[in-house]
C-alpha atoms as a PDB file:
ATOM      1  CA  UNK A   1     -18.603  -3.846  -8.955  1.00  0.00           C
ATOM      2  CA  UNK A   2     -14.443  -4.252  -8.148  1.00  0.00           C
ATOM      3  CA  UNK A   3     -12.080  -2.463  -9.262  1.00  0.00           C
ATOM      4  CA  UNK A   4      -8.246  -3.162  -7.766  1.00  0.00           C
ATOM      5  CA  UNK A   5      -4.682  -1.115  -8.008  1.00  0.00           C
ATOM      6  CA  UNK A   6      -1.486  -2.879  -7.216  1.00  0.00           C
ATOM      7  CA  UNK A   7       1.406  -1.043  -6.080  1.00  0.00           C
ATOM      8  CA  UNK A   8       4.977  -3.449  -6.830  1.00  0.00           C
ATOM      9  CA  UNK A   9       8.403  -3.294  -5.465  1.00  0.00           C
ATOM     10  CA  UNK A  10       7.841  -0.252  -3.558  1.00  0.00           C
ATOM     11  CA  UNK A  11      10.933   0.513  -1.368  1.00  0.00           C
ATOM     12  CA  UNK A  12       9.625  -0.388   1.888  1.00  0.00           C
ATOM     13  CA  UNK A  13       9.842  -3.179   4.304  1.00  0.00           C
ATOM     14  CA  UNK A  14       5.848  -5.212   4.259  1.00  0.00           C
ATOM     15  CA  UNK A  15       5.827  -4.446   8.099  1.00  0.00           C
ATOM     16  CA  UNK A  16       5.897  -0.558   8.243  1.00  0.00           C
ATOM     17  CA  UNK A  17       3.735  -0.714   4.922  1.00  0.00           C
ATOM     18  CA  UNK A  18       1.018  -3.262   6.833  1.00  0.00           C
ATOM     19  CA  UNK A  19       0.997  -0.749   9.971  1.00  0.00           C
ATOM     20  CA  UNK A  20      -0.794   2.279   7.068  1.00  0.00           C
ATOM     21  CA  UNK A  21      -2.781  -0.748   5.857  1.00  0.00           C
ATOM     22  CA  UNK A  22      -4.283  -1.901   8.582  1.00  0.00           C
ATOM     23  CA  UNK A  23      -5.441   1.681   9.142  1.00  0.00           C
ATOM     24  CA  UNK A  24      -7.880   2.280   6.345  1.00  0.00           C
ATOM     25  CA  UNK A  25      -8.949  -1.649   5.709  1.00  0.00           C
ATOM     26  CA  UNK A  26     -12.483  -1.993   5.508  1.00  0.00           C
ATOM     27  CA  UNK A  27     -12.956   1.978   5.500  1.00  0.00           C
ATOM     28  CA  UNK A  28     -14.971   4.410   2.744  1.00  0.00           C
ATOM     29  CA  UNK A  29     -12.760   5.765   0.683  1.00  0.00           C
ATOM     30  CA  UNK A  30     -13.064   9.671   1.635  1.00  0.00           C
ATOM     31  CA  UNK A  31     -12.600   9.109   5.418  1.00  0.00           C
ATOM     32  CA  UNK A  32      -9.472   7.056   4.316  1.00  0.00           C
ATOM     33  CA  UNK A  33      -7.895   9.390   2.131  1.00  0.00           C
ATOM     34  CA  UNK A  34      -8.255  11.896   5.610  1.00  0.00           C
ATOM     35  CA  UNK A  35      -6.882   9.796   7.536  1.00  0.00           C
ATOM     36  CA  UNK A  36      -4.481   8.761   5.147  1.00  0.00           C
ATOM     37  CA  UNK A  37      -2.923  12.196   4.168  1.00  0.00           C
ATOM     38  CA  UNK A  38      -2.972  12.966   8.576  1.00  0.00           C
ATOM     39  CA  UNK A  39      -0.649  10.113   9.010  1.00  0.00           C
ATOM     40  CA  UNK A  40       2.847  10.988   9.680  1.00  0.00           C
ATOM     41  CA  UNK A  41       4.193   7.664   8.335  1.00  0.00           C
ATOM     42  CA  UNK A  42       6.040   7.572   5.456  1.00  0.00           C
ATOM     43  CA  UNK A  43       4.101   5.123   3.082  1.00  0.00           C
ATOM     44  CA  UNK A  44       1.083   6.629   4.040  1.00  0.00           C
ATOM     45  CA  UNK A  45       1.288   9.109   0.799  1.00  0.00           C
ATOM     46  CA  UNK A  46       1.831   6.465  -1.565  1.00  0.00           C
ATOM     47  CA  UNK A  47      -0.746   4.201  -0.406  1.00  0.00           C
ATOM     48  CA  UNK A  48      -3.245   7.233  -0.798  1.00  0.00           C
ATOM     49  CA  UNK A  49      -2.159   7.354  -4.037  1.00  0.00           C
ATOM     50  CA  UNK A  50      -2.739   3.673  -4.551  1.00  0.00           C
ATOM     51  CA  UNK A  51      -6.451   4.215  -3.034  1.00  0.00           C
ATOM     52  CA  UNK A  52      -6.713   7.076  -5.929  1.00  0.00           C
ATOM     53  CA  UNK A  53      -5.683   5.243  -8.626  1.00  0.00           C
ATOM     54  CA  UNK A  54      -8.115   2.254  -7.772  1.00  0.00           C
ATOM     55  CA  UNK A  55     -10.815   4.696  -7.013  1.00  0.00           C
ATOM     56  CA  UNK A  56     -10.341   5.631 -10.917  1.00  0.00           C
ATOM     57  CA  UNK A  57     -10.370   2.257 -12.034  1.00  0.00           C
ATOM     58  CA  UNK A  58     -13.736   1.973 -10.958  1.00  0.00           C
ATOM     59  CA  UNK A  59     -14.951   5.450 -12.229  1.00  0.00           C
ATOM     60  CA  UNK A  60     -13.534   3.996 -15.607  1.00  0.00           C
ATOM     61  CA  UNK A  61     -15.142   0.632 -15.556  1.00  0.00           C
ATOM     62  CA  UNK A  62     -18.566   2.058 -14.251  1.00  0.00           C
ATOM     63  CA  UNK A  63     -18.992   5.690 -14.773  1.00  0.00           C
ATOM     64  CA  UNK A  64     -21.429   7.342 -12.685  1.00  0.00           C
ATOM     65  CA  UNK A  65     -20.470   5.585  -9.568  1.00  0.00           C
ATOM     66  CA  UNK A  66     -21.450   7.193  -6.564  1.00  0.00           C
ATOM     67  CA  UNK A  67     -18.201   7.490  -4.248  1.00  0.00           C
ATOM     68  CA  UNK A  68     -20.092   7.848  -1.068  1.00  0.00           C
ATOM     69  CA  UNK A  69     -20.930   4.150  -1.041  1.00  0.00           C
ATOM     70  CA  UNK A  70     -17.178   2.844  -2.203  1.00  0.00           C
ATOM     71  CA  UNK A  71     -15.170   1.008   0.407  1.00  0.00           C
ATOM     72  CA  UNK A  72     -11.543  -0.664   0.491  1.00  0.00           C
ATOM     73  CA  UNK A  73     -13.384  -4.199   0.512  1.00  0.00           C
ATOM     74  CA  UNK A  74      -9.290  -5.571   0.545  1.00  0.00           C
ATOM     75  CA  UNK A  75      -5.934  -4.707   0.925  1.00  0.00           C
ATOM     76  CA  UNK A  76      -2.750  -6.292   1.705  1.00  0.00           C
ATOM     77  CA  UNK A  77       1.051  -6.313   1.291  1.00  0.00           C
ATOM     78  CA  UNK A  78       3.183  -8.772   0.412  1.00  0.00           C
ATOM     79  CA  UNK A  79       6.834  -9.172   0.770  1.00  0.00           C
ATOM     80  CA  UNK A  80       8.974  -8.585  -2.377  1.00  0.00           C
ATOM     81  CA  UNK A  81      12.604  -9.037  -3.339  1.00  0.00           C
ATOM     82  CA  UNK A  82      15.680  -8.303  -1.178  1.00  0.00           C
ATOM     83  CA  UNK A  83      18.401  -6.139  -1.969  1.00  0.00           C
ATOM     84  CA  UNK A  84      21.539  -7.303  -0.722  1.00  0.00           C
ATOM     85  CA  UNK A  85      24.117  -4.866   0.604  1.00  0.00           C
ATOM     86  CA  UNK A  86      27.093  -5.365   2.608  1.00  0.00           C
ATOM     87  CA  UNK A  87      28.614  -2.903   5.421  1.00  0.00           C
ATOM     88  CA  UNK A  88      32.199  -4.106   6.717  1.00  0.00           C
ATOM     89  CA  UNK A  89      33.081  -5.783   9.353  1.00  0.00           C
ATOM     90  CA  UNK A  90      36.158  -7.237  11.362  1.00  0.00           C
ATOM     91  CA  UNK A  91      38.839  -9.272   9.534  1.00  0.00           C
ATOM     92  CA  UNK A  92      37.111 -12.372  10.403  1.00  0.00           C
ATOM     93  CA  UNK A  93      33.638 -12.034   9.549  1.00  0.00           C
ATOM     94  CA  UNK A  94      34.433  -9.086   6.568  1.00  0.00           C
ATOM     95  CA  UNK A  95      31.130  -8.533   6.033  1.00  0.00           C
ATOM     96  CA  UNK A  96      27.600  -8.173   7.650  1.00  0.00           C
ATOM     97  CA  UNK A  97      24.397  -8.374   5.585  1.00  0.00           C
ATOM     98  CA  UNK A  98      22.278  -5.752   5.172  1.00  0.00           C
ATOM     99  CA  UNK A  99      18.704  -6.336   3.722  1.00  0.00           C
ATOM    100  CA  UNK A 100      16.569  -3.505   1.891  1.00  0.00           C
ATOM    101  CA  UNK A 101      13.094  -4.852   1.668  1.00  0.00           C
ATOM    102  CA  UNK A 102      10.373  -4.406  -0.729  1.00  0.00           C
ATOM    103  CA  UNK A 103       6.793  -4.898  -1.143  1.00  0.00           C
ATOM    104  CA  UNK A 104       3.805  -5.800  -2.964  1.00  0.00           C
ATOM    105  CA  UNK A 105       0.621  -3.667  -2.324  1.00  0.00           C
ATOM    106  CA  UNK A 106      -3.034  -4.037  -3.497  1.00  0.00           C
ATOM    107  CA  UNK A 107      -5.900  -2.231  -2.718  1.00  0.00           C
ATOM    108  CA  UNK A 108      -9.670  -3.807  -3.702  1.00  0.00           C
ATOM    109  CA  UNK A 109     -12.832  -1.092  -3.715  1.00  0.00           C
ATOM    110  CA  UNK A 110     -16.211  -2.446  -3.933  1.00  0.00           C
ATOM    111  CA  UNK A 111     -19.472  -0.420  -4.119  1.00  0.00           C
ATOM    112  CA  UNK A 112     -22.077  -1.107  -0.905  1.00  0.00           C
ATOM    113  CA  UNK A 113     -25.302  -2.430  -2.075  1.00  0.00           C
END
């Protein structure tokens, strides 16, 4: 059994938010909330809460589950929209282009067999 969580337009650029992903891929879901809420990096909170909410999912669609044997079968981030914001400049350029990034972030558990 799946169950997945998706996590859009958070207010992070994809590459700091990939850095926390790559961290608990392919992990049970206990030892990745640890590690998880022992990060110092920023998005590291909300993608525990991500992990949570997909971990109920799963209790709803198949109560009973045992937890021991879930694991984050997938998770990725994908780039979102762009804000576009401006800081000035000299007279002949006026204006330099700042981008605030967003992303995309799913989470997949799966139960081991």
């Amino acid at each position: 059994m799946e169950s997945r969580a998706q996590l859009k337009y958070y207010r992070s650029s994809p590459r700091k938010v990939r850095l926390v992903a790559d961290m608990v891929r392919g992990q049970a879901v206990e030892p990745a909330l640890t590690s998880l809420q022992l990060s110092p990096k920023f998005a590291a909170k909300d993608v525990a809460k991500l992990v949570r909410s997909a971990l109920a999912n799963l209790e709803q669609k198949e109560p009973g589950v045992d937890v021991d044997r879930v694991f984050i079968s997938k998770i990725f981030v994908d780039g979102g929209p762009s804000l576009r914001r401006g800081r000035p400049a000299s007279k002949w350029v006026r204006m330099h282009r700042i981008l605030k990034r967003m992303c995309h972030v799913t989470v997949e558990l799966a139960v081991k067999d």
